[in-house]
N, C-alpha and C. Protein backbone atom coordinates (compact mmCIF):
# COMPACT_ATOMS: atom_id res chain seq x y z
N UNK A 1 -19.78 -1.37 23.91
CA UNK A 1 -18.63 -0.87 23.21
C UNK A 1 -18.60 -1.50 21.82
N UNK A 2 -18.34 -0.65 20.82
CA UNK A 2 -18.22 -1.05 19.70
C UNK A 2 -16.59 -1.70 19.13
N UNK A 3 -17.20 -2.75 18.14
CA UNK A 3 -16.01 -3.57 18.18
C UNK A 3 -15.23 -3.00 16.86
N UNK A 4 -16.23 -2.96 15.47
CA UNK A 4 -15.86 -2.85 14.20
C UNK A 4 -16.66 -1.52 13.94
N UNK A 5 -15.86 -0.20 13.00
CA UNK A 5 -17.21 0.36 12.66
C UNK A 5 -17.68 0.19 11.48
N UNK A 6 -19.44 0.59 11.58
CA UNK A 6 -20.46 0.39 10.71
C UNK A 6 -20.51 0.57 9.64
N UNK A 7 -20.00 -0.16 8.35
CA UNK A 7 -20.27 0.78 6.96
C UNK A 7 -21.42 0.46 6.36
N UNK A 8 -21.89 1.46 5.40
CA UNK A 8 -23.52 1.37 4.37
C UNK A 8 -22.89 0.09 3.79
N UNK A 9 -24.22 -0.26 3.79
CA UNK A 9 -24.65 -1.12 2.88
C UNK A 9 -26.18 -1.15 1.89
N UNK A 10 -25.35 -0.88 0.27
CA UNK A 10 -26.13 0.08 -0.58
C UNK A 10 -26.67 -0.97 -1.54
N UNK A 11 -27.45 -1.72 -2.21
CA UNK A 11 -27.71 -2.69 -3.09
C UNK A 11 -28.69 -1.56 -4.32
N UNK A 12 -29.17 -0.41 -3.95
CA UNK A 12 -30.08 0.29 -4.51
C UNK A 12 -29.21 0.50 -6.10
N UNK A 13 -28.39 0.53 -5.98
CA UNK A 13 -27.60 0.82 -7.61
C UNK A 13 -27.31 -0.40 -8.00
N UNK A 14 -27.17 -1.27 -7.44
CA UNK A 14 -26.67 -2.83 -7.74
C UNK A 14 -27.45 -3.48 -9.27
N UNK A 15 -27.14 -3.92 -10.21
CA UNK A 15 -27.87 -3.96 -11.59
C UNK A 15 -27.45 -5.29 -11.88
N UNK A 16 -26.66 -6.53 -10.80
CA UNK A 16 -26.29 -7.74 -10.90
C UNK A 16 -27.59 -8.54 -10.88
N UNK A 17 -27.79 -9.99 -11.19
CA UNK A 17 -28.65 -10.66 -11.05
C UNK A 17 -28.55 -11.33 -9.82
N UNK A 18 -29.16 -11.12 -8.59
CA UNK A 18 -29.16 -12.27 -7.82
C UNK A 18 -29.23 -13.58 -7.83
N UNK A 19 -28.66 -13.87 -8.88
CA UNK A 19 -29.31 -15.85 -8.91
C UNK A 19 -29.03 -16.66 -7.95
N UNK A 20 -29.85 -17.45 -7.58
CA UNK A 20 -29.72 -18.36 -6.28
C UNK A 20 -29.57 -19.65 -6.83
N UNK A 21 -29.47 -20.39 -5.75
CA UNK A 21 -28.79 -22.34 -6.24
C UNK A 21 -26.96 -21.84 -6.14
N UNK A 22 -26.95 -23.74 -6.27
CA UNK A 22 -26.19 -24.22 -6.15
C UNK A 22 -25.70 -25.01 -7.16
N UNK A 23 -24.65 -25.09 -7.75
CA UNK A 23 -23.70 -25.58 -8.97
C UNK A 23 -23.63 -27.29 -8.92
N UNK A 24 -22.32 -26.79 -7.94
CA UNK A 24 -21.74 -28.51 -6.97
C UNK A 24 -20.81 -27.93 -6.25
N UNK A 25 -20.60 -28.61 -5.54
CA UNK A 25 -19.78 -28.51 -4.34
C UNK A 25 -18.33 -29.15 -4.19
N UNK A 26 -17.30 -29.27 -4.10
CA UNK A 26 -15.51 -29.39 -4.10
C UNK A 26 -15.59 -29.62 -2.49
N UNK A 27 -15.28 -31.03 -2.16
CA UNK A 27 -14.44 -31.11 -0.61
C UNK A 27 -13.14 -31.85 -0.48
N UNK A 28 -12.78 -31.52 0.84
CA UNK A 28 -11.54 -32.27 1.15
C UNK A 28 -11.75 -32.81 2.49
N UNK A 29 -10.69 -33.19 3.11
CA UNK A 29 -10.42 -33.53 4.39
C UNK A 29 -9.66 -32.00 4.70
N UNK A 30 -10.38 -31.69 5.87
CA UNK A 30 -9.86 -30.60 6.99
C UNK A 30 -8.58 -30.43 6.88
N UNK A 31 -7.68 -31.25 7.43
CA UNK A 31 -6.39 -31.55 7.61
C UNK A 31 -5.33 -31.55 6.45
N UNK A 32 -6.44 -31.36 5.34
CA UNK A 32 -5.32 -31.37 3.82
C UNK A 32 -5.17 -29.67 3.55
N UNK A 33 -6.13 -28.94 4.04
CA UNK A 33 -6.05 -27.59 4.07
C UNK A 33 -4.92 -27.12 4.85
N UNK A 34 -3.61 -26.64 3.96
CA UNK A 34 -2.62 -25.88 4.52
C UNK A 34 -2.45 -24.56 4.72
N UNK A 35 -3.55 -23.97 4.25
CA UNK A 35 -3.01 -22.57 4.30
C UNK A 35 -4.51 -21.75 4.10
N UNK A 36 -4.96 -21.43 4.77
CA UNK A 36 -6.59 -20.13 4.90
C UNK A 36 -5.47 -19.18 5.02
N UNK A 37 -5.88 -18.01 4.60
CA UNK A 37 -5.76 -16.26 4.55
C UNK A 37 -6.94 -16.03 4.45
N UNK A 38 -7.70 -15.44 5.86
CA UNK A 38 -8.85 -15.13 5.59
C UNK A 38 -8.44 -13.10 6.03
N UNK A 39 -9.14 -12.86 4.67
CA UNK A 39 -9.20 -11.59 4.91
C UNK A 39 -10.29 -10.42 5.40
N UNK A 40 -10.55 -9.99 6.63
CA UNK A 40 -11.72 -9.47 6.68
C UNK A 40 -11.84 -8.08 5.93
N UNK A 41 -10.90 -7.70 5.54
CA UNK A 41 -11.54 -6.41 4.72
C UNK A 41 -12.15 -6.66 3.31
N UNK A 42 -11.99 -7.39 2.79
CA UNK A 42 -12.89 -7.66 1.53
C UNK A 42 -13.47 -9.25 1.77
N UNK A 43 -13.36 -9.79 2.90
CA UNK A 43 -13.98 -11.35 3.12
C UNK A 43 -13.94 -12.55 1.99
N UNK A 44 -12.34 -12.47 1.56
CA UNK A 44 -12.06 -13.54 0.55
C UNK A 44 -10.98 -14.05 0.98
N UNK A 45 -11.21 -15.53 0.83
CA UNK A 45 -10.00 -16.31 1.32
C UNK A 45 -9.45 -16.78 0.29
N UNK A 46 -8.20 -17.14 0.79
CA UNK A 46 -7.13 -18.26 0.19
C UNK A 46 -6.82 -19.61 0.60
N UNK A 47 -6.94 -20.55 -0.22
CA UNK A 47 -6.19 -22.05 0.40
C UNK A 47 -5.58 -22.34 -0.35
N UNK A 48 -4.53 -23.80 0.24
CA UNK A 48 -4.06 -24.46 -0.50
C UNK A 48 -4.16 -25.74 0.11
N UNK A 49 -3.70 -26.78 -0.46
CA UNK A 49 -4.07 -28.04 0.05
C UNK A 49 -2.96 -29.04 0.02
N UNK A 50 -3.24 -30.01 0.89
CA UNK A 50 -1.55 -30.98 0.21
C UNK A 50 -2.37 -31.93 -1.07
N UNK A 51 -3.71 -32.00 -1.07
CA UNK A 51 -4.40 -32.95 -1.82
C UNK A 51 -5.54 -31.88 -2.77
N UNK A 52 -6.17 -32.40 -3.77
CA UNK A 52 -7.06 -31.77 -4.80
C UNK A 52 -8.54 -31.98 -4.18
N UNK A 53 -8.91 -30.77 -4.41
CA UNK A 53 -10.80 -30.95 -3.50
C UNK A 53 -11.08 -32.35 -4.54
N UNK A 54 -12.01 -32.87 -4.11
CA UNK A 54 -13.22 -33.97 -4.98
C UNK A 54 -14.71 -33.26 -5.58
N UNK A 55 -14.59 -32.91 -6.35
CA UNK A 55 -16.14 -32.55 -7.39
C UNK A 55 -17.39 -33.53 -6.55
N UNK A 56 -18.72 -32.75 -6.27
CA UNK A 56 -19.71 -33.61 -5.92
C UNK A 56 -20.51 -33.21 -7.07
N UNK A 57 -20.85 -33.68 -8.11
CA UNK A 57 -21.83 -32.76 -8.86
C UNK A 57 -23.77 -33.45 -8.65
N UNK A 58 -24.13 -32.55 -8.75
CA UNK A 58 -25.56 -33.17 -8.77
C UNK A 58 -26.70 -32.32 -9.80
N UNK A 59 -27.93 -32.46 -9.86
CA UNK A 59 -28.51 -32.35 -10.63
C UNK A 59 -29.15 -30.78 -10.33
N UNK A 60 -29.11 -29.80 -11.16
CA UNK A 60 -29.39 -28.46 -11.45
C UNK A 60 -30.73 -27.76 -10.87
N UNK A 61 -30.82 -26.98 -9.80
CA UNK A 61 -31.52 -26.84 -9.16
C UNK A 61 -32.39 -26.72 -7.98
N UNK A 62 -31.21 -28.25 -7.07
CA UNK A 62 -31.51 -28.76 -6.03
C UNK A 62 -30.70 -28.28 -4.76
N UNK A 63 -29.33 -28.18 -5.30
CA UNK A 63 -28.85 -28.17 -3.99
C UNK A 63 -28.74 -26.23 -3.42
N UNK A 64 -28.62 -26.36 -2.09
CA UNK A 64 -28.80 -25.37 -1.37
C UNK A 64 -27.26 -25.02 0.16
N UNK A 65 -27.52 -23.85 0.10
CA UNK A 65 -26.76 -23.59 1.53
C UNK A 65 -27.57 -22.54 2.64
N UNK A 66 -27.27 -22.67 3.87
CA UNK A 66 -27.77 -21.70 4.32
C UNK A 66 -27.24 -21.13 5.82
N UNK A 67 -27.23 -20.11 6.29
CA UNK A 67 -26.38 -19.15 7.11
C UNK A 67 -27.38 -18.72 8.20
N UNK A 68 -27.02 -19.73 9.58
CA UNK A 68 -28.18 -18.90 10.36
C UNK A 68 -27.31 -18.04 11.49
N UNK A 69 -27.41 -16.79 11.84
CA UNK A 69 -26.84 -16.33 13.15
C UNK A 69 -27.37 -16.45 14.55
N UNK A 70 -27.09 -16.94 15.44
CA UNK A 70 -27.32 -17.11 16.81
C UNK A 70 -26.70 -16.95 17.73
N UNK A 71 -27.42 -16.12 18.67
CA UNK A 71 -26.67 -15.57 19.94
C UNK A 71 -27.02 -15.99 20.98
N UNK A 72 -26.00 -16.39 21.67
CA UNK A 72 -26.44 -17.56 22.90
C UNK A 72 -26.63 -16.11 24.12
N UNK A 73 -27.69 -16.48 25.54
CA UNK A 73 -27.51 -15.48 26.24
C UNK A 73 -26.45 -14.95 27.09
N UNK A 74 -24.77 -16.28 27.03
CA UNK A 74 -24.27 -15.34 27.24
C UNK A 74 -23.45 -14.66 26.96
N UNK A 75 -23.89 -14.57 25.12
CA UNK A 75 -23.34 -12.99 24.88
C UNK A 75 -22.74 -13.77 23.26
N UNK A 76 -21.85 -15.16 23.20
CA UNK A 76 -21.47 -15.88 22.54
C UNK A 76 -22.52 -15.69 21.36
N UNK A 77 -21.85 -15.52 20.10
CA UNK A 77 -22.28 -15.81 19.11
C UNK A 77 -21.62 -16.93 17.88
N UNK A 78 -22.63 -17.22 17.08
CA UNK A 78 -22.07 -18.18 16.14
C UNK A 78 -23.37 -18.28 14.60
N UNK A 79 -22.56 -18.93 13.77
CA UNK A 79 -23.36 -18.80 12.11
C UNK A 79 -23.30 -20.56 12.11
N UNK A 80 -24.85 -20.90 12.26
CA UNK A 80 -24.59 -22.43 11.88
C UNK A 80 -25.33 -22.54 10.07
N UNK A 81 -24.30 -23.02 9.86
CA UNK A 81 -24.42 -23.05 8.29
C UNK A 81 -25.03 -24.65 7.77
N UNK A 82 -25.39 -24.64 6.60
CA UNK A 82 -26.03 -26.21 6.16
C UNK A 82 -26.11 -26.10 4.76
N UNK A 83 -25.43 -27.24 4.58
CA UNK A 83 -25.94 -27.14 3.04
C UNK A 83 -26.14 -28.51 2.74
N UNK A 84 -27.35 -28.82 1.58
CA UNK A 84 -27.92 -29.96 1.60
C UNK A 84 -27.98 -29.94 -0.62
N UNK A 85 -27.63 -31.20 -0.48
CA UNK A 85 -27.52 -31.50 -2.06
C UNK A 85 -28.28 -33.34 -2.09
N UNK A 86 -28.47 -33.53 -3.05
CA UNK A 86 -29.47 -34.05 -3.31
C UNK A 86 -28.28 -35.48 -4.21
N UNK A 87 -27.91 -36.52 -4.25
CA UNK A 87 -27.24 -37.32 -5.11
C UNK A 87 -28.11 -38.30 -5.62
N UNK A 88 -28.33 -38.63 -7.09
CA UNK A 88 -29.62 -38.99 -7.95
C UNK A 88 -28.96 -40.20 -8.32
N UNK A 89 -29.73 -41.80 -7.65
CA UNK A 89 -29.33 -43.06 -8.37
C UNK A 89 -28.87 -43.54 -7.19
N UNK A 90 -29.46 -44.41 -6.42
CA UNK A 90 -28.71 -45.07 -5.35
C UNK A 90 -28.57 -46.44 -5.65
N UNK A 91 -26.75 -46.34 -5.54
CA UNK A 91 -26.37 -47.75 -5.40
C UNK A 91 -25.33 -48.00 -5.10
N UNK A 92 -24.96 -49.34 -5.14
CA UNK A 92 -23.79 -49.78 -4.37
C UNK A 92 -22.21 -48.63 -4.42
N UNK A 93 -21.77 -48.12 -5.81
CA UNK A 93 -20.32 -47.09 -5.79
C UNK A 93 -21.25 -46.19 -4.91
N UNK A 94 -22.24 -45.42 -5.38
CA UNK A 94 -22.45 -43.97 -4.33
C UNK A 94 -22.34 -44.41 -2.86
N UNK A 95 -23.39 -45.58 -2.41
CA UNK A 95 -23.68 -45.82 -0.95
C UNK A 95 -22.27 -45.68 -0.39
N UNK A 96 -20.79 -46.41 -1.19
CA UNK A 96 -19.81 -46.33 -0.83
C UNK A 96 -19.25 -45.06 -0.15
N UNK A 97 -19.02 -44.06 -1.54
CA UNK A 97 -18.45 -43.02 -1.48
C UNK A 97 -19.43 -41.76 -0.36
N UNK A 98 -20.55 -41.90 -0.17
CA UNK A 98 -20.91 -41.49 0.95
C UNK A 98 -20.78 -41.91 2.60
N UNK A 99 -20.37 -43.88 2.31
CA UNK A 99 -20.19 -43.67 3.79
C UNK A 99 -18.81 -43.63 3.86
N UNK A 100 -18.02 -43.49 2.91
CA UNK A 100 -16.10 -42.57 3.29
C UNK A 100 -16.54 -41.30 3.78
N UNK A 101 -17.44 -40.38 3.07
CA UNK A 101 -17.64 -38.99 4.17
C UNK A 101 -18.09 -38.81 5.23
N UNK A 102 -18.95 -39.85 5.60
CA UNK A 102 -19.70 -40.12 7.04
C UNK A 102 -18.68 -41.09 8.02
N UNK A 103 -17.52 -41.47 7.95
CA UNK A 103 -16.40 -42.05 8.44
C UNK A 103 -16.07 -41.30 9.33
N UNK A 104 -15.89 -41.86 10.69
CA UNK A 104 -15.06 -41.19 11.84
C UNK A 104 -15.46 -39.85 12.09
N UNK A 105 -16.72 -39.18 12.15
CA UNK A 105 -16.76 -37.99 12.30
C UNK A 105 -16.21 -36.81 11.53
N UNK A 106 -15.60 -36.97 10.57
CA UNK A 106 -14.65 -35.99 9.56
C UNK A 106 -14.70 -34.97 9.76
N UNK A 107 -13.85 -34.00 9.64
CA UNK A 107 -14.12 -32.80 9.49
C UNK A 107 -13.65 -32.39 8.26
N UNK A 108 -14.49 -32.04 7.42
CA UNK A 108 -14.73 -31.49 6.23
C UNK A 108 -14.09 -30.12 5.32
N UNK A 109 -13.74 -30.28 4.74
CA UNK A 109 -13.59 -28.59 4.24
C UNK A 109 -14.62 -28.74 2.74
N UNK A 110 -15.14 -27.53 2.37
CA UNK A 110 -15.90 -27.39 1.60
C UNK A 110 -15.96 -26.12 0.58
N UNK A 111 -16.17 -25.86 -0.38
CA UNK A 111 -15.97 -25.08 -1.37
C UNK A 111 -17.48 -25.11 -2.20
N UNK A 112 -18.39 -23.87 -1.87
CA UNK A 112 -19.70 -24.28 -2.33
C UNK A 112 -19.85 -23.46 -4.17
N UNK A 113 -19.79 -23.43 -5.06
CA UNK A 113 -19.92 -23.13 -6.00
C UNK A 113 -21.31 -22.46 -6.84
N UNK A 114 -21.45 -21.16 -6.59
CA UNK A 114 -23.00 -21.08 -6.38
C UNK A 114 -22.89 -20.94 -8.06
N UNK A 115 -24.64 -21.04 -8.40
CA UNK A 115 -25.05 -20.58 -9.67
C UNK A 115 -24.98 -19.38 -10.26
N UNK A 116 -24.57 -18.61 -9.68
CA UNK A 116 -23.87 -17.12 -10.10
C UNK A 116 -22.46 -16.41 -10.41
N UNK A 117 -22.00 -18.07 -10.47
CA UNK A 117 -20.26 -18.01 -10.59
C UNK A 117 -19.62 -17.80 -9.15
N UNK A 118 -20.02 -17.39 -8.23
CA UNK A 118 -19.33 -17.13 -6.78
C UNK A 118 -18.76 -18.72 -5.89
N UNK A 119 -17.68 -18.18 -5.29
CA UNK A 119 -17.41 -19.51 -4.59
C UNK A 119 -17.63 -19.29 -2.92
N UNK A 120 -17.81 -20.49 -2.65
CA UNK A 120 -18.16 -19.72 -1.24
C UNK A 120 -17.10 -21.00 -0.02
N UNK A 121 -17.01 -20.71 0.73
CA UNK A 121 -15.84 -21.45 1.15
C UNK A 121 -16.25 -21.90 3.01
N UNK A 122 -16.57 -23.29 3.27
CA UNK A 122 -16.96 -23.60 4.46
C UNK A 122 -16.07 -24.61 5.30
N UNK A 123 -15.27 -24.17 6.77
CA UNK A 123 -14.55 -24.90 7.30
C UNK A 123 -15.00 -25.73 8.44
N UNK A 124 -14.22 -26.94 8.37
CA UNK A 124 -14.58 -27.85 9.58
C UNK A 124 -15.92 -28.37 9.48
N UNK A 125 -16.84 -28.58 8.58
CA UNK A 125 -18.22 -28.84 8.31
C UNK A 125 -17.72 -30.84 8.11
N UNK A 126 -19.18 -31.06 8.65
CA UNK A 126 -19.16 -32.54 8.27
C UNK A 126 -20.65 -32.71 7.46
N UNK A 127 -20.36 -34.01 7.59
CA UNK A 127 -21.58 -34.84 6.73
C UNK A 127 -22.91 -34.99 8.52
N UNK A 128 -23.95 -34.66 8.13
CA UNK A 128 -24.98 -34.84 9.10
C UNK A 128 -25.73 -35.50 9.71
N UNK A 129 -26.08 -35.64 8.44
CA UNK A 129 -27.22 -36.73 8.05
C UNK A 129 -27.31 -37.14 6.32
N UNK A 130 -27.87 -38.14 5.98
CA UNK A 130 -28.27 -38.96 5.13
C UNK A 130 -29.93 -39.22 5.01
N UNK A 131 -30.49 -39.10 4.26
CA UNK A 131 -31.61 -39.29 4.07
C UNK A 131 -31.95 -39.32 2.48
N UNK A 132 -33.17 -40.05 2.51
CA UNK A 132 -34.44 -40.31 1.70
C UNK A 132 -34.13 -41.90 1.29
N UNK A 133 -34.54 -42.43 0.26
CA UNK A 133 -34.55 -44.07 -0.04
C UNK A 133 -34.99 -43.92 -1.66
N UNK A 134 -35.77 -45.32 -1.90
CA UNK A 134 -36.08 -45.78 -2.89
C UNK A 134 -36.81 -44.94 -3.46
N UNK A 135 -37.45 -43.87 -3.10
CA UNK A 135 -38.93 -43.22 -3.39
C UNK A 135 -40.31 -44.65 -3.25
N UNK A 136 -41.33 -43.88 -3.63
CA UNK A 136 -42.58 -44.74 -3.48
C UNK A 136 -42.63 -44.87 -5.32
N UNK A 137 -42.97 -44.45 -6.12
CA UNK A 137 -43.28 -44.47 -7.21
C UNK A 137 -42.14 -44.57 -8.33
N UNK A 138 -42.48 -44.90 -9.43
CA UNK A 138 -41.55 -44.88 -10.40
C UNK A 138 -40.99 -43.55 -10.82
N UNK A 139 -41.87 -42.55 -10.86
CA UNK A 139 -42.37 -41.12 -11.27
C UNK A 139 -41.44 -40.38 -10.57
N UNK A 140 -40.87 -40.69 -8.94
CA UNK A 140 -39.88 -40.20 -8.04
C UNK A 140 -38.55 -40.74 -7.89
N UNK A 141 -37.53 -39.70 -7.79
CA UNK A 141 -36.21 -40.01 -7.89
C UNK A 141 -35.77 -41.11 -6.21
N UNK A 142 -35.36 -42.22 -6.58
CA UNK A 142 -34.44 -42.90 -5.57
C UNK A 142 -32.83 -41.71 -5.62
N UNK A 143 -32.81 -41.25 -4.57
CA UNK A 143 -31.66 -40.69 -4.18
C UNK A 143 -30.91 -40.50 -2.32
N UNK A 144 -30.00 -39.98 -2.76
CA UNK A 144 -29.40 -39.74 -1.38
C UNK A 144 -29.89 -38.39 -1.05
N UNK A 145 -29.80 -37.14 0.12
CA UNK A 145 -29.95 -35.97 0.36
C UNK A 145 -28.98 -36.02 1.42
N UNK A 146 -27.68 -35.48 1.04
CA UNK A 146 -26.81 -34.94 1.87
C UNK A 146 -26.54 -33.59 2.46
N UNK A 147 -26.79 -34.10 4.23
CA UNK A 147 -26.69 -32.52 4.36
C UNK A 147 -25.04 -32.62 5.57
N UNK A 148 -24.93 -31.19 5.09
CA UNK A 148 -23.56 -31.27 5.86
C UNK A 148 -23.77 -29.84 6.96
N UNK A 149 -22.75 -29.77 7.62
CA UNK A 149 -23.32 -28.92 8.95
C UNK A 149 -21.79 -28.33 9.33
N UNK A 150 -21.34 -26.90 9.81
CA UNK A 150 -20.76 -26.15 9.95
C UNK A 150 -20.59 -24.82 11.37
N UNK A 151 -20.19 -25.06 12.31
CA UNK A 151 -20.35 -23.50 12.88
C UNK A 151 -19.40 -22.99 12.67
N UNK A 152 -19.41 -21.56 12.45
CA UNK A 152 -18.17 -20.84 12.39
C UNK A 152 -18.42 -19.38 13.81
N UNK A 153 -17.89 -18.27 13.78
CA UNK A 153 -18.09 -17.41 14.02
C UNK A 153 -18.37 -16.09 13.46
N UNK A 154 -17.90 -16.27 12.12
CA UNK A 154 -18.28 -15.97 10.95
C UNK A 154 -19.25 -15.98 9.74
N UNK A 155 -19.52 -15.27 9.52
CA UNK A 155 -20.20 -15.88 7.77
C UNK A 155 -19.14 -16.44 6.83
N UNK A 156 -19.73 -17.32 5.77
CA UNK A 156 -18.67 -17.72 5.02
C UNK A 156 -18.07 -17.07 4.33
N UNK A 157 -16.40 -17.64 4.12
CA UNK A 157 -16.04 -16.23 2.95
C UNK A 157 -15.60 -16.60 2.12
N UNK A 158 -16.01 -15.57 1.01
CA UNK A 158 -15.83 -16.08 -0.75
C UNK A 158 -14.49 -16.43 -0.87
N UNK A 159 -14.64 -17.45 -1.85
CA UNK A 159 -12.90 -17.44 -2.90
C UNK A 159 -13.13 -17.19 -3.80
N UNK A 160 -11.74 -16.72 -5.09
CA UNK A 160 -11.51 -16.26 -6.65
C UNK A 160 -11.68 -17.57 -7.27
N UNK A 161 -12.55 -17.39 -8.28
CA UNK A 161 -12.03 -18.53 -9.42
C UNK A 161 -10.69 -19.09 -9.49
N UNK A 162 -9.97 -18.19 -9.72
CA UNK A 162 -8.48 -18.72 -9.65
C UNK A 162 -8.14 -19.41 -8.32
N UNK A 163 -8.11 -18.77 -7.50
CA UNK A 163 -7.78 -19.75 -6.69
C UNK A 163 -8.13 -21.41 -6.13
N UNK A 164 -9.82 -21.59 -6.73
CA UNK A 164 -10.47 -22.65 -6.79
C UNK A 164 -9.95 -23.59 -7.91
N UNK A 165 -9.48 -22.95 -8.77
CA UNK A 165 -9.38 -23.49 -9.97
C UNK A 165 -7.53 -24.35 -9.77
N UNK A 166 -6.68 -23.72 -8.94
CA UNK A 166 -5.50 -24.41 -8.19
C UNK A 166 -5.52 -25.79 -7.44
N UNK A 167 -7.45 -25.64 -6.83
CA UNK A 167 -7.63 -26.90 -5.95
C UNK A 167 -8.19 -27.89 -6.40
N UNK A 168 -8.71 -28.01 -7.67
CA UNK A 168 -9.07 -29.18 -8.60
C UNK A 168 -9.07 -29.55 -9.33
């Protein structure tokens, strides 16, 4: 039985640039998020917050998100999402401010800012993992690689400039 019906999906006239990457990324704490309107007919949300997202910015190029769908056999589906950014210079303030996000399990809210001006908007996501070190060579960046992790039932859904622009 069908749940939703099927509409085209046409990209053949589409004359936008696909650009891919990632900007930086805006989070909060879960719990500061008061208000989602998620709309499925055009798949753009609204928030508001009792607190202002935090800017992660990092270096141009690196960071990424990504959307996998999986269907369990029985029948259950879900989108485990990831996005991994790269933080350049390890030391004592960063080591800090990364292990406040890796604290108590968090649950995350997230606001991904792609390189094409789009915002993209991820709930309940935490911090994952932590990785890389010193590098071996001078020639290689000592950094952090943060990846953070998400299921929804959903794909993610966009927000307006404006409305992003309320949360920081």
């Amino acid at each position: 039985m069908a749940c939703t019906t099927i509409e085209s999906i046409d990209q053949s006239l589409d004359c936008t640039n696909p650009i891919g990457g990632i900007k930086r990324i805006y989070l909060n704490d879960q719990a500061n998020v008061i208000v989602t309107t998620a709309n499925t007919a055009t798949w753009i949300t609204t928030l508001s917050a009792t607190s202002q997202f935090e800017v992660v910015e990092f270096r141009k190029n690196l960071g990424s998100y990504t959307e996998s769908y999986t269907k369990a056999d029985d029948g259950s589906i879900m989108y485990v999402q990831e996005i991994v950014i790269p933080i350049h210079g390890r030391n004592a303030a960063a080591s800090r401010k990364v292990n406040i996000l890796a604290e108590g399990q968090r649950e995350l809210a997230l606001i991904v800012e792609m390189n094409s001006g789009l915002f993209v908007y991820f709930s309940d996501a935490q911090l994952n993992s932590v990785a890389d070190g010193s590098a071996q060579t001078r020639s290689e960046a000592s950094k952090y690689t943060l990846t953070f992790g998400a299921e929804s039932d959903h794909l993610a859904y966009f927000m307006t400039s404006a409305n992003v622009a309320t949360l920081i």
